[in-house]
PDB file of N, CA and C in Angstrom:
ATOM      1  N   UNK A   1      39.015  76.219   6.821  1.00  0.00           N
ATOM      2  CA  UNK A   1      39.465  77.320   6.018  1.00  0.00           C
ATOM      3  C   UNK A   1      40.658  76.935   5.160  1.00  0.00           C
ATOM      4  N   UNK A   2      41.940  75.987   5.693  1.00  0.00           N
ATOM      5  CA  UNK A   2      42.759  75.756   4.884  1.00  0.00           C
ATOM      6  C   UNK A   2      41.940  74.719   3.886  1.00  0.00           C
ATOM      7  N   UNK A   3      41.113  73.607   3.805  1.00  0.00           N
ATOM      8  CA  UNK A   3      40.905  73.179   2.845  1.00  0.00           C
ATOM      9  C   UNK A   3      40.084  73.901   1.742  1.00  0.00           C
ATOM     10  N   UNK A   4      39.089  74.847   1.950  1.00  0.00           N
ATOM     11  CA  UNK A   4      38.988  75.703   1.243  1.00  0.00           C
ATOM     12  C   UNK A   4      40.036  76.688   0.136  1.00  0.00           C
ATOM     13  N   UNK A   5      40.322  77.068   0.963  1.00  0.00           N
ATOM     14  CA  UNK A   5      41.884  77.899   0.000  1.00  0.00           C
ATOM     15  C   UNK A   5      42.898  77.005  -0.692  1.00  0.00           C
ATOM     16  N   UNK A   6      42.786  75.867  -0.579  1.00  0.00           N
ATOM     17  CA  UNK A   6      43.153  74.860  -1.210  1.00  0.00           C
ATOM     18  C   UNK A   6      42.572  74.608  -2.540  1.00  0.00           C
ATOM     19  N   UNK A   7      41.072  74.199  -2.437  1.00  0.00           N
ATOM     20  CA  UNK A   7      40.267  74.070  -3.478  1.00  0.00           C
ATOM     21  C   UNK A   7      40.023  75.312  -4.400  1.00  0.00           C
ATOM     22  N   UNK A   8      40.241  76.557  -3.581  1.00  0.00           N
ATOM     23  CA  UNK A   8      40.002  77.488  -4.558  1.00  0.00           C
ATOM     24  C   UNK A   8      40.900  77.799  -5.073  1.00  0.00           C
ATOM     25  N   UNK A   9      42.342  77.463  -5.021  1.00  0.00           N
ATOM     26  CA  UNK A   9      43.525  77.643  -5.589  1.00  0.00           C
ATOM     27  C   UNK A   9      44.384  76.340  -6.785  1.00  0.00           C
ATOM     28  N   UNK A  10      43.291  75.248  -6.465  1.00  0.00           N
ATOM     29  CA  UNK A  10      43.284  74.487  -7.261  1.00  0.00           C
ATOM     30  C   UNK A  10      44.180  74.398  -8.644  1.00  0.00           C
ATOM     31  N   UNK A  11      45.246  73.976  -9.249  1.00  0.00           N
ATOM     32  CA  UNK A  11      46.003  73.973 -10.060  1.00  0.00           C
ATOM     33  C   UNK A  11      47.401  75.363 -10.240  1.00  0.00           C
ATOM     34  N   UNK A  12      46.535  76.305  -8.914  1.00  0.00           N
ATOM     35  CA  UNK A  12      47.833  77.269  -9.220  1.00  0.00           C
ATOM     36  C   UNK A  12      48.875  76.952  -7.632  1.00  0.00           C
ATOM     37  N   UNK A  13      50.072  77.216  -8.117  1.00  0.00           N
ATOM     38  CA  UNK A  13      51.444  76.827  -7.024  1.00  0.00           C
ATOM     39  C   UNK A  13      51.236  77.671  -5.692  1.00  0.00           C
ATOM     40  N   UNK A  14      51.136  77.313  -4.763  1.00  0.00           N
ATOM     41  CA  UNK A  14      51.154  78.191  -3.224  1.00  0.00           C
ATOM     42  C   UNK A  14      52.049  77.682  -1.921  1.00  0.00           C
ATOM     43  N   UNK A  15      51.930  78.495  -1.412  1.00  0.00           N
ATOM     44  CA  UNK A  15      53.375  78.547  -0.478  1.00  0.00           C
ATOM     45  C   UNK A  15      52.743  78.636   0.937  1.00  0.00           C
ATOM     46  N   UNK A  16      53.116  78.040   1.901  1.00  0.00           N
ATOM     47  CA  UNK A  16      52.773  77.828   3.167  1.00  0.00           C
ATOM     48  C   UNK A  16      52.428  79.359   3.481  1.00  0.00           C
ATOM     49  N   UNK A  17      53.447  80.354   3.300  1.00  0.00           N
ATOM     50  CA  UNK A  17      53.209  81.414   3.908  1.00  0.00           C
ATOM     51  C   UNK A  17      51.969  82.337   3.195  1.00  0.00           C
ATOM     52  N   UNK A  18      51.631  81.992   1.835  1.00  0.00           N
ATOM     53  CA  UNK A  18      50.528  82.540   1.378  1.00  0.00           C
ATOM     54  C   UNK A  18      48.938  82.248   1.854  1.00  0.00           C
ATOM     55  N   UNK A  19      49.463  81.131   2.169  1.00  0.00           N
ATOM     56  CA  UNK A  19      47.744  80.215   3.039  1.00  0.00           C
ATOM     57  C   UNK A  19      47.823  81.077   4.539  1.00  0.00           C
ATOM     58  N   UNK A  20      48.710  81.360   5.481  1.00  0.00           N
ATOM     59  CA  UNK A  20      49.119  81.790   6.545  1.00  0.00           C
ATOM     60  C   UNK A  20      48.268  83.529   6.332  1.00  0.00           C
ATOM     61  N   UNK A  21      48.551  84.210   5.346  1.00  0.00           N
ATOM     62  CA  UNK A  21      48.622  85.648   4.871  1.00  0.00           C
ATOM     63  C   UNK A  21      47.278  85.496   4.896  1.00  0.00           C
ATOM     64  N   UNK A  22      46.573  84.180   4.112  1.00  0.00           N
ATOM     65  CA  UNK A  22      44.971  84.614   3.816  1.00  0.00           C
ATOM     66  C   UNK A  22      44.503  84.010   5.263  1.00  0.00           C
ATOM     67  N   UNK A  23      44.789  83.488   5.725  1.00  0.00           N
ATOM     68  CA  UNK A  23      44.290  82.981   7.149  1.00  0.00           C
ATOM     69  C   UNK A  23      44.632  84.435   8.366  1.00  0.00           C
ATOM     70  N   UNK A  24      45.783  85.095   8.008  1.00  0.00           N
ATOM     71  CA  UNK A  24      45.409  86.275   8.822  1.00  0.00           C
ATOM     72  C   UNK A  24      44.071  86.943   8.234  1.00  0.00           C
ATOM     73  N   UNK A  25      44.191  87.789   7.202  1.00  0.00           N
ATOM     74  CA  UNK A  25      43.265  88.259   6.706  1.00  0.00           C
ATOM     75  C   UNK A  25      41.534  88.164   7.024  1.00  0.00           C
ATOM     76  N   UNK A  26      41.848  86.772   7.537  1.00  0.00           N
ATOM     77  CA  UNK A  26      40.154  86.253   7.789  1.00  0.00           C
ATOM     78  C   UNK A  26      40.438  86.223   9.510  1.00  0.00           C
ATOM     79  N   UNK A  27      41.364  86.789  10.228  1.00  0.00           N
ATOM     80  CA  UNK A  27      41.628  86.742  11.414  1.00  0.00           C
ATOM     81  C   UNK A  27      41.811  85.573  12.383  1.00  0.00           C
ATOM     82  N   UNK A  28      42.515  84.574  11.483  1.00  0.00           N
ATOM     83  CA  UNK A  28      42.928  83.775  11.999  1.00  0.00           C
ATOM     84  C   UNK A  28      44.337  83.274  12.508  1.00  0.00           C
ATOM     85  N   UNK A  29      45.182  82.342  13.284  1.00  0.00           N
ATOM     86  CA  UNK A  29      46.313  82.462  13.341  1.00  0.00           C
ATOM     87  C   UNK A  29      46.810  81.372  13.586  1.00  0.00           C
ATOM     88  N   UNK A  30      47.834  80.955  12.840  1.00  0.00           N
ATOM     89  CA  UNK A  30      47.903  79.563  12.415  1.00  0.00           C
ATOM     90  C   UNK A  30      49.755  79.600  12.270  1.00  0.00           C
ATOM     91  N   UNK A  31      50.573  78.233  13.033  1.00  0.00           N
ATOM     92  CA  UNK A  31      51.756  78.794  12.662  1.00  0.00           C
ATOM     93  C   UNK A  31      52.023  77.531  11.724  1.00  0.00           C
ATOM     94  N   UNK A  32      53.073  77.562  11.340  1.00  0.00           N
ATOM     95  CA  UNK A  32      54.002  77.357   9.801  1.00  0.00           C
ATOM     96  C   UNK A  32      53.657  75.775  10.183  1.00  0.00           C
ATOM     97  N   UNK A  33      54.597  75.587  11.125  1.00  0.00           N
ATOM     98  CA  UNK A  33      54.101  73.780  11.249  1.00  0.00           C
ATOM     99  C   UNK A  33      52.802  73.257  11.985  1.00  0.00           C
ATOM    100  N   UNK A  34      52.168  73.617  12.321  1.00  0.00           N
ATOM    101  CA  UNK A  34      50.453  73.411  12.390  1.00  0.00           C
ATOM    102  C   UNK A  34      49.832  73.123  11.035  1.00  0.00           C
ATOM    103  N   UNK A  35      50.291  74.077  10.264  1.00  0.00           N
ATOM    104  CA  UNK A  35      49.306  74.442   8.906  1.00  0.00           C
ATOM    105  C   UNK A  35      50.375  73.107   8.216  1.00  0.00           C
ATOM    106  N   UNK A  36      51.693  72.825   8.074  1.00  0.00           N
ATOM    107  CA  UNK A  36      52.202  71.382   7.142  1.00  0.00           C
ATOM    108  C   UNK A  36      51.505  70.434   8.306  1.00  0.00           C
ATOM    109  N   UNK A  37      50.857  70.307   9.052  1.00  0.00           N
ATOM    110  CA  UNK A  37      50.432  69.284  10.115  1.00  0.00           C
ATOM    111  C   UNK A  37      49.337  69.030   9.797  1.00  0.00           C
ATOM    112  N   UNK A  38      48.252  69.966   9.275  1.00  0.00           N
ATOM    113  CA  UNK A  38      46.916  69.771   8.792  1.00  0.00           C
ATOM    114  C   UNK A  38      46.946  69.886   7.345  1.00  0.00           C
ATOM    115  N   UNK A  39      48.026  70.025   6.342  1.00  0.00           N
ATOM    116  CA  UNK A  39      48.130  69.536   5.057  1.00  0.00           C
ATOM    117  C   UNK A  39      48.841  67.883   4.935  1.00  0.00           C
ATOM    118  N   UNK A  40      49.005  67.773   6.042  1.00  0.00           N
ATOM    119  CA  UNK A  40      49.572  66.521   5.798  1.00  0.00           C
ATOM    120  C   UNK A  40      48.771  65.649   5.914  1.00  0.00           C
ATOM    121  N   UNK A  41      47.303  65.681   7.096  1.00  0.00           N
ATOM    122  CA  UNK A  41      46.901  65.064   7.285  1.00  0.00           C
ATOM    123  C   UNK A  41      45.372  64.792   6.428  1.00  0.00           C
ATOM    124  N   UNK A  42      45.452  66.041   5.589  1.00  0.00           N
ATOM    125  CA  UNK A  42      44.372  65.896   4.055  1.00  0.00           C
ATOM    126  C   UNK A  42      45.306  65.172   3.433  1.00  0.00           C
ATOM    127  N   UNK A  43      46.454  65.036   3.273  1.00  0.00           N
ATOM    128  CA  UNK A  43      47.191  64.111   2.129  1.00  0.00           C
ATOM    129  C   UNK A  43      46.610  62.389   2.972  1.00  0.00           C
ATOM    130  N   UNK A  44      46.912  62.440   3.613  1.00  0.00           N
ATOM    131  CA  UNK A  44      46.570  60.944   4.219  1.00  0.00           C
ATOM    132  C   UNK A  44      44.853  60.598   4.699  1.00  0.00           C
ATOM    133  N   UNK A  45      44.008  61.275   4.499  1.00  0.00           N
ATOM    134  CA  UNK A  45      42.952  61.060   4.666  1.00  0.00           C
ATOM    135  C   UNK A  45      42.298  60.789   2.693  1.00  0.00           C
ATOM    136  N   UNK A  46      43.790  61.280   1.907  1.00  0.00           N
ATOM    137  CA  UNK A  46      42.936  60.952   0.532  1.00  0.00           C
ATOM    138  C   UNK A  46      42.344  62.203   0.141  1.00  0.00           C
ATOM    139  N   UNK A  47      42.310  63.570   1.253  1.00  0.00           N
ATOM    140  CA  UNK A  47      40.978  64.342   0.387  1.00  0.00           C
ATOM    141  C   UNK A  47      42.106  65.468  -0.610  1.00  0.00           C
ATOM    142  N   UNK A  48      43.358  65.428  -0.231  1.00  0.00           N
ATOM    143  CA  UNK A  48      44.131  66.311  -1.624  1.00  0.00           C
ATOM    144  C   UNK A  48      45.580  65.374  -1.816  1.00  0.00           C
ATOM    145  N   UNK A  49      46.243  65.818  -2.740  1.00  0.00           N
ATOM    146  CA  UNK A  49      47.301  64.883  -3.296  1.00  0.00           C
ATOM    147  C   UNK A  49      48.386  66.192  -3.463  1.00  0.00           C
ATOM    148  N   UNK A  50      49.957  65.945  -2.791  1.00  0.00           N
ATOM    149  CA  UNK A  50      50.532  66.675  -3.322  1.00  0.00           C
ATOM    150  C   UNK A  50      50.943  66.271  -4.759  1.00  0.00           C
ATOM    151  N   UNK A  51      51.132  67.631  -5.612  1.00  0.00           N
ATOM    152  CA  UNK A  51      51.705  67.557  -6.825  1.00  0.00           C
ATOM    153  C   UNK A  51      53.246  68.534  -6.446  1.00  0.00           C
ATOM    154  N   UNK A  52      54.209  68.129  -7.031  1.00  0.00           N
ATOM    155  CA  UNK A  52      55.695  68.808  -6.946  1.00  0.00           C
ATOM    156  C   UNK A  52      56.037  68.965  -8.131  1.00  0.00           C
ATOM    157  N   UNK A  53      56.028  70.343  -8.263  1.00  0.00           N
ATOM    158  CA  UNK A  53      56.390  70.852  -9.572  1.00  0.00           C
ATOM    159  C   UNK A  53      57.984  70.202 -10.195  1.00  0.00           C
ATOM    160  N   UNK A  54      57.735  70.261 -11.562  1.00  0.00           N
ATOM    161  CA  UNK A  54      58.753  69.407 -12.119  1.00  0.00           C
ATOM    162  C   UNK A  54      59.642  70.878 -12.703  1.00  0.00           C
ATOM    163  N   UNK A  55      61.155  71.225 -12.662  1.00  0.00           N
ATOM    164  CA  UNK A  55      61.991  71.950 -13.284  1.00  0.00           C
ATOM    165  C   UNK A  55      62.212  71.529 -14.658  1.00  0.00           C
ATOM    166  N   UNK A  56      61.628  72.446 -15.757  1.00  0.00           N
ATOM    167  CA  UNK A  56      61.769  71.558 -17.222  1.00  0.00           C
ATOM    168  C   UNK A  56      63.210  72.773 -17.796  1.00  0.00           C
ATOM    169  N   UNK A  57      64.090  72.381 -18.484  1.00  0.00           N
ATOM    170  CA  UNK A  57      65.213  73.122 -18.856  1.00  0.00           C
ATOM    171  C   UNK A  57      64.462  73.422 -20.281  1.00  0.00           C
ATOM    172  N   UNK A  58      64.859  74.303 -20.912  1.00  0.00           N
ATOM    173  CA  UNK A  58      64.482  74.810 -22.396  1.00  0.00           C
ATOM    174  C   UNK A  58      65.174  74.818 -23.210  1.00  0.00           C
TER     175      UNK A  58
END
């Protein structure tokens, strides 16, 4: 389910606790460092890449 909501969120910014919110919703329950524990470990298996938003001044 988290890699899903991943892919479907694809290019827009999300927050640990928003993946958490849709994972209740689907009645699931998942805490804060579990869920960076299984994003970490799609970063190292290759199947997603973090991107870190860059602060641009105007």
């Amino acid at each position: 389910m988290i890699l899903q909501y991943l892919i479907d969120t694809v290019g827009r910014e999300f927050s640990a606790k928003n993946i958490i919110k849709y994972l209740e919703k689907e009645y699931k329950k998942i805490s804060t460092e579990t869920l960076y524990t299984y994003i970490d470990a799609l970063c190292k298996a290759l199947i997603i890449r973090k991107i870190y938003r860059e602060n641009k001044k105007w």
